[in-house]
C-alpha atoms as a PDB file:
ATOM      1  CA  UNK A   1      57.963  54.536 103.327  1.00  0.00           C
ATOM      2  CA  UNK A   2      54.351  55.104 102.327  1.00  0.00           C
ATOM      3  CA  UNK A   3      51.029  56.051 104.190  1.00  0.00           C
ATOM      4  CA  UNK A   4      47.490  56.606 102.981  1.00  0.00           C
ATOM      5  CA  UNK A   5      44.796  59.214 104.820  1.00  0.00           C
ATOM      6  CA  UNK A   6      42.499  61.937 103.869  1.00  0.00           C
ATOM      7  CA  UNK A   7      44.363  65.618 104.440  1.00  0.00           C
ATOM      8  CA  UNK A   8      43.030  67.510 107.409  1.00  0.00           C
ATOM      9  CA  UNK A   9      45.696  70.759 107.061  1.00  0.00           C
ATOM     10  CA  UNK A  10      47.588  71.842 104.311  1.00  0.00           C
ATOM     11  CA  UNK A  11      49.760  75.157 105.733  1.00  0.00           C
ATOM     12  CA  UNK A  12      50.890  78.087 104.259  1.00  0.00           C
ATOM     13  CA  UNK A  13      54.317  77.847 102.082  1.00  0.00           C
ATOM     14  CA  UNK A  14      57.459  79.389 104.881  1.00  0.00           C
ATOM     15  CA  UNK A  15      60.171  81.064 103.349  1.00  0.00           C
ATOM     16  CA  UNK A  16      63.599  82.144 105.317  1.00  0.00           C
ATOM     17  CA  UNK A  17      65.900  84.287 105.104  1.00  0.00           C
ATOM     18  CA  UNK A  18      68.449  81.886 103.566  1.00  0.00           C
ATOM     19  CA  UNK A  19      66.261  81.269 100.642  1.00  0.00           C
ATOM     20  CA  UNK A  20      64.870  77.532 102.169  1.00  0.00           C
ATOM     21  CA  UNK A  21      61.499  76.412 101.674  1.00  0.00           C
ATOM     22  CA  UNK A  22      59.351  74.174 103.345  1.00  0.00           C
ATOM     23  CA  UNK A  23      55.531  73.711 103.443  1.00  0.00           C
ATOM     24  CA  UNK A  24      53.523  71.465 106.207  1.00  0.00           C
ATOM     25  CA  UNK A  25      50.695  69.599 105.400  1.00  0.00           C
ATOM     26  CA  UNK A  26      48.317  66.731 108.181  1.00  0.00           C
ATOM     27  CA  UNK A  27      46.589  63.875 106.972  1.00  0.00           C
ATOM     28  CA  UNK A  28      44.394  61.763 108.862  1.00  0.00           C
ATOM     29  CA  UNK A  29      45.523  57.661 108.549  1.00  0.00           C
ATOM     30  CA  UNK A  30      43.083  55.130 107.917  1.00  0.00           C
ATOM     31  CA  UNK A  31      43.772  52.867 110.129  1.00  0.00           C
ATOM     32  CA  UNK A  32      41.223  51.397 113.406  1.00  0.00           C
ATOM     33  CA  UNK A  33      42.654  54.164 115.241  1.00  0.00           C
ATOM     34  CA  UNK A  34      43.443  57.112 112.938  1.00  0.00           C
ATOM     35  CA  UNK A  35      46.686  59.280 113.651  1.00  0.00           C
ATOM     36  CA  UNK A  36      47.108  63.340 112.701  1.00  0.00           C
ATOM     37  CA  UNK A  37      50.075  62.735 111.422  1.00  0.00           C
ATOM     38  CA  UNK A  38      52.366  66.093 109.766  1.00  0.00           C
ATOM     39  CA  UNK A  39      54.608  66.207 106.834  1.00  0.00           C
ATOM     40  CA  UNK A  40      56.886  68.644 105.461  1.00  0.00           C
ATOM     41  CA  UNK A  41      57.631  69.205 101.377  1.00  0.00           C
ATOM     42  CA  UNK A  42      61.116  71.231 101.085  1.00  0.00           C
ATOM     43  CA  UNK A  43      62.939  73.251  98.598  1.00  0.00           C
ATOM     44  CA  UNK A  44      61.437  72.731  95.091  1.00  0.00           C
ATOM     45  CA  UNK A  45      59.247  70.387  96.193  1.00  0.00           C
ATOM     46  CA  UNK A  46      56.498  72.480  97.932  1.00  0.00           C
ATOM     47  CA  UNK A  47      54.291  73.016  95.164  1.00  0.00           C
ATOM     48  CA  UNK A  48      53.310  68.895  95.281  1.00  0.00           C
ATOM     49  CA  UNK A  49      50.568  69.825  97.646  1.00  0.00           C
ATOM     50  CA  UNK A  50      49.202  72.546  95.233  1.00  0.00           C
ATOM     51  CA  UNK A  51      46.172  70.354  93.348  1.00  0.00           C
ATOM     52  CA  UNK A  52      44.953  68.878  96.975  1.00  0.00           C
ATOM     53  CA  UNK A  53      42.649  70.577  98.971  1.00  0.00           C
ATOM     54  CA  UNK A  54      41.216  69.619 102.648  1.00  0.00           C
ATOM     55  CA  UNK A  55      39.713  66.054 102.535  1.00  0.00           C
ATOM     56  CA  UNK A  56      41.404  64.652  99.594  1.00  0.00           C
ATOM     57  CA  UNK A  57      42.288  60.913  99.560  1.00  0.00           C
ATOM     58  CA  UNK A  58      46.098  60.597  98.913  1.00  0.00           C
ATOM     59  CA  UNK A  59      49.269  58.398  99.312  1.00  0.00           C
ATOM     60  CA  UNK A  60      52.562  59.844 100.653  1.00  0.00           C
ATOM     61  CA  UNK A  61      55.721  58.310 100.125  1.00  0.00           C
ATOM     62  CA  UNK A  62      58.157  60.184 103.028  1.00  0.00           C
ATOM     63  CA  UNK A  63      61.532  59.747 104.591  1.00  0.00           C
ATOM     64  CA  UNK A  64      61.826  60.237 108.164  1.00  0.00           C
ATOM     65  CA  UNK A  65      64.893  62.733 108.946  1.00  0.00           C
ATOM     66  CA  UNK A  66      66.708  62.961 112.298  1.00  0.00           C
ATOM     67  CA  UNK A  67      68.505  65.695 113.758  1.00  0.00           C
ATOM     68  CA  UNK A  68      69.725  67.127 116.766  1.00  0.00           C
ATOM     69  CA  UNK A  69      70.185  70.362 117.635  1.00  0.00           C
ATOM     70  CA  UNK A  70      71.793  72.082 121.520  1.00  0.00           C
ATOM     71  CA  UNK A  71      70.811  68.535 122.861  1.00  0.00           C
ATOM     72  CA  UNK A  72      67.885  68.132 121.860  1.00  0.00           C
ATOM     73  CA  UNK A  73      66.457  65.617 118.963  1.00  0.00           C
ATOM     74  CA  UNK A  74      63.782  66.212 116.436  1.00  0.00           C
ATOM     75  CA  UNK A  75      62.385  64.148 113.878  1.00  0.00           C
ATOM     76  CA  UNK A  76      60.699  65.038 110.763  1.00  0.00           C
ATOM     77  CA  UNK A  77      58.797  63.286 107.903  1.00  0.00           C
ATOM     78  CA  UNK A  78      59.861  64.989 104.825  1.00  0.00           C
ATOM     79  CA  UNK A  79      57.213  64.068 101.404  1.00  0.00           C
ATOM     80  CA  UNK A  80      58.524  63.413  98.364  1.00  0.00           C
ATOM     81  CA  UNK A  81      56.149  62.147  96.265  1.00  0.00           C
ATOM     82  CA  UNK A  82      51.844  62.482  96.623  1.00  0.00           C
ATOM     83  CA  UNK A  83      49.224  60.278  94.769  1.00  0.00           C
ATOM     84  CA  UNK A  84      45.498  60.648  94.687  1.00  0.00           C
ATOM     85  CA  UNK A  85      43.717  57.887  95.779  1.00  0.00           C
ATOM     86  CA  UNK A  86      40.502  57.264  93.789  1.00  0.00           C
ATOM     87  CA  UNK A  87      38.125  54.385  93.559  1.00  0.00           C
ATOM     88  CA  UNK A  88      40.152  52.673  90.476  1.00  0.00           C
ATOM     89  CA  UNK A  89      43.455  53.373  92.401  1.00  0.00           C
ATOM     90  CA  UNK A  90      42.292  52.299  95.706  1.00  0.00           C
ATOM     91  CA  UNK A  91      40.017  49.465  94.600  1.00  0.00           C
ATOM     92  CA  UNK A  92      43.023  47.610  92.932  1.00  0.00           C
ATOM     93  CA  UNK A  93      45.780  48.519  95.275  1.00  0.00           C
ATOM     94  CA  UNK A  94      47.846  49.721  92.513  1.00  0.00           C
ATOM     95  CA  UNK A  95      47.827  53.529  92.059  1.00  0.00           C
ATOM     96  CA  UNK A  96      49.677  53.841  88.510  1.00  0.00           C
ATOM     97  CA  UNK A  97      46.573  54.088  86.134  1.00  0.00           C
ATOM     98  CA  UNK A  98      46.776  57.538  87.157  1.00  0.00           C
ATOM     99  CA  UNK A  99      49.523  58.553  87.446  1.00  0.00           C
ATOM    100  CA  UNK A 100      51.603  58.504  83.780  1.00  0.00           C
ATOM    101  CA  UNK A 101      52.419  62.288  84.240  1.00  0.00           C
ATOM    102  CA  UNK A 102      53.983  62.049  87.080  1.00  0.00           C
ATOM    103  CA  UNK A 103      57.575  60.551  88.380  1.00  0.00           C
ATOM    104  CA  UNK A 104      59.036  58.160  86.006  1.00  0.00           C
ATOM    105  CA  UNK A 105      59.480  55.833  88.851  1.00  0.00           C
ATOM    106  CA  UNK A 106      55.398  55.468  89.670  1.00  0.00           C
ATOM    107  CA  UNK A 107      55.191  53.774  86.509  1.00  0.00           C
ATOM    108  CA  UNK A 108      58.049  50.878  87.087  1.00  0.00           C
ATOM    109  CA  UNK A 109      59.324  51.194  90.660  1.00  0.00           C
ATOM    110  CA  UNK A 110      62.838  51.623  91.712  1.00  0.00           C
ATOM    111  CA  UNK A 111      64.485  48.929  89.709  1.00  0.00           C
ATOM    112  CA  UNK A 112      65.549  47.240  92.771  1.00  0.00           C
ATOM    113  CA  UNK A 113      62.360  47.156  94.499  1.00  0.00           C
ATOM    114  CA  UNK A 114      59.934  43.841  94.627  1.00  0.00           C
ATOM    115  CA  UNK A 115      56.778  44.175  92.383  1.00  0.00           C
ATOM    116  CA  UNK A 116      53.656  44.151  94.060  1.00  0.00           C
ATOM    117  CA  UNK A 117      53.406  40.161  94.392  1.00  0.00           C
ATOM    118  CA  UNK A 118      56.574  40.018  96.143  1.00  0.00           C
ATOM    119  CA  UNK A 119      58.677  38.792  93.098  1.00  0.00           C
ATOM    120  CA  UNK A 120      61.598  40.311  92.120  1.00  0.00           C
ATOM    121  CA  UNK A 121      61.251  42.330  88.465  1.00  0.00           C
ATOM    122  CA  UNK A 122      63.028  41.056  85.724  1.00  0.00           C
ATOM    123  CA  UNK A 123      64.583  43.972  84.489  1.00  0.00           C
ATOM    124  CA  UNK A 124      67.424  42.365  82.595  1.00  0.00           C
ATOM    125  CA  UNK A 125      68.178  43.225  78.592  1.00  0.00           C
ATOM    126  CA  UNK A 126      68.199  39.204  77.895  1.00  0.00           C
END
């Protein structure tokens, strides 16, 4: 899953005793009705927040994780990837130009996933 927004909080790295990481970050959606809406980066991926600051324009891609704990049920939205959105990026819809040093899988997409028009990618050796 993906959502776009401007960050409004970026928190302080938390360490525990057990050696686990985790850092929070908000960003404000763009939507009619923007949402605060909080993320967490874990383990060795809390330093992807590190070139943002406060009102930056960016993409998260996220998994939502669900757990419950003495009867009760939490749900978290754990980042794993961040883009900048600029005016190139944004304007186009496709966020690559940027992005070359980054994941090898913002340049293609996960093999299996559609391409951007909805086709399927021809990925095939023949």
């Amino acid at each position: 899953m993906d959502i776009e927004g401007s960050i409004k909080l970026i928190l302080e790295p938390q360490t525990f005793s057990s050696g686990f990481q985790k850092r929070e970050f908000v960003i404000t959606t763009k939507e009619q009705y923007p949402q605060d809406v909080k993320f967490e980066l874990i383990k060795d991926r809390v330093d992807l927040i590190a070139p943002y600051k406060s009102g930056d324009q960016i993409k998260v891609h996220f998994n939502v994780r669900g757990n419950e704990y003495n009867g009760k049920y939490f749900v978290n939205l754990q980042a794993w990837r961040l883009e900048p959105l600029n005016s190139v990026s944004a304007g186009s819809g496709h966020s690559n130009e940027s992005s070359s040093s980054r994941d090898p899988f913002s340049e293609a997409g996960f093999p299996d996933e559609p391409t951007s028009d909805g086709t399927e990618p021809d990925d095939l050796p023949f």
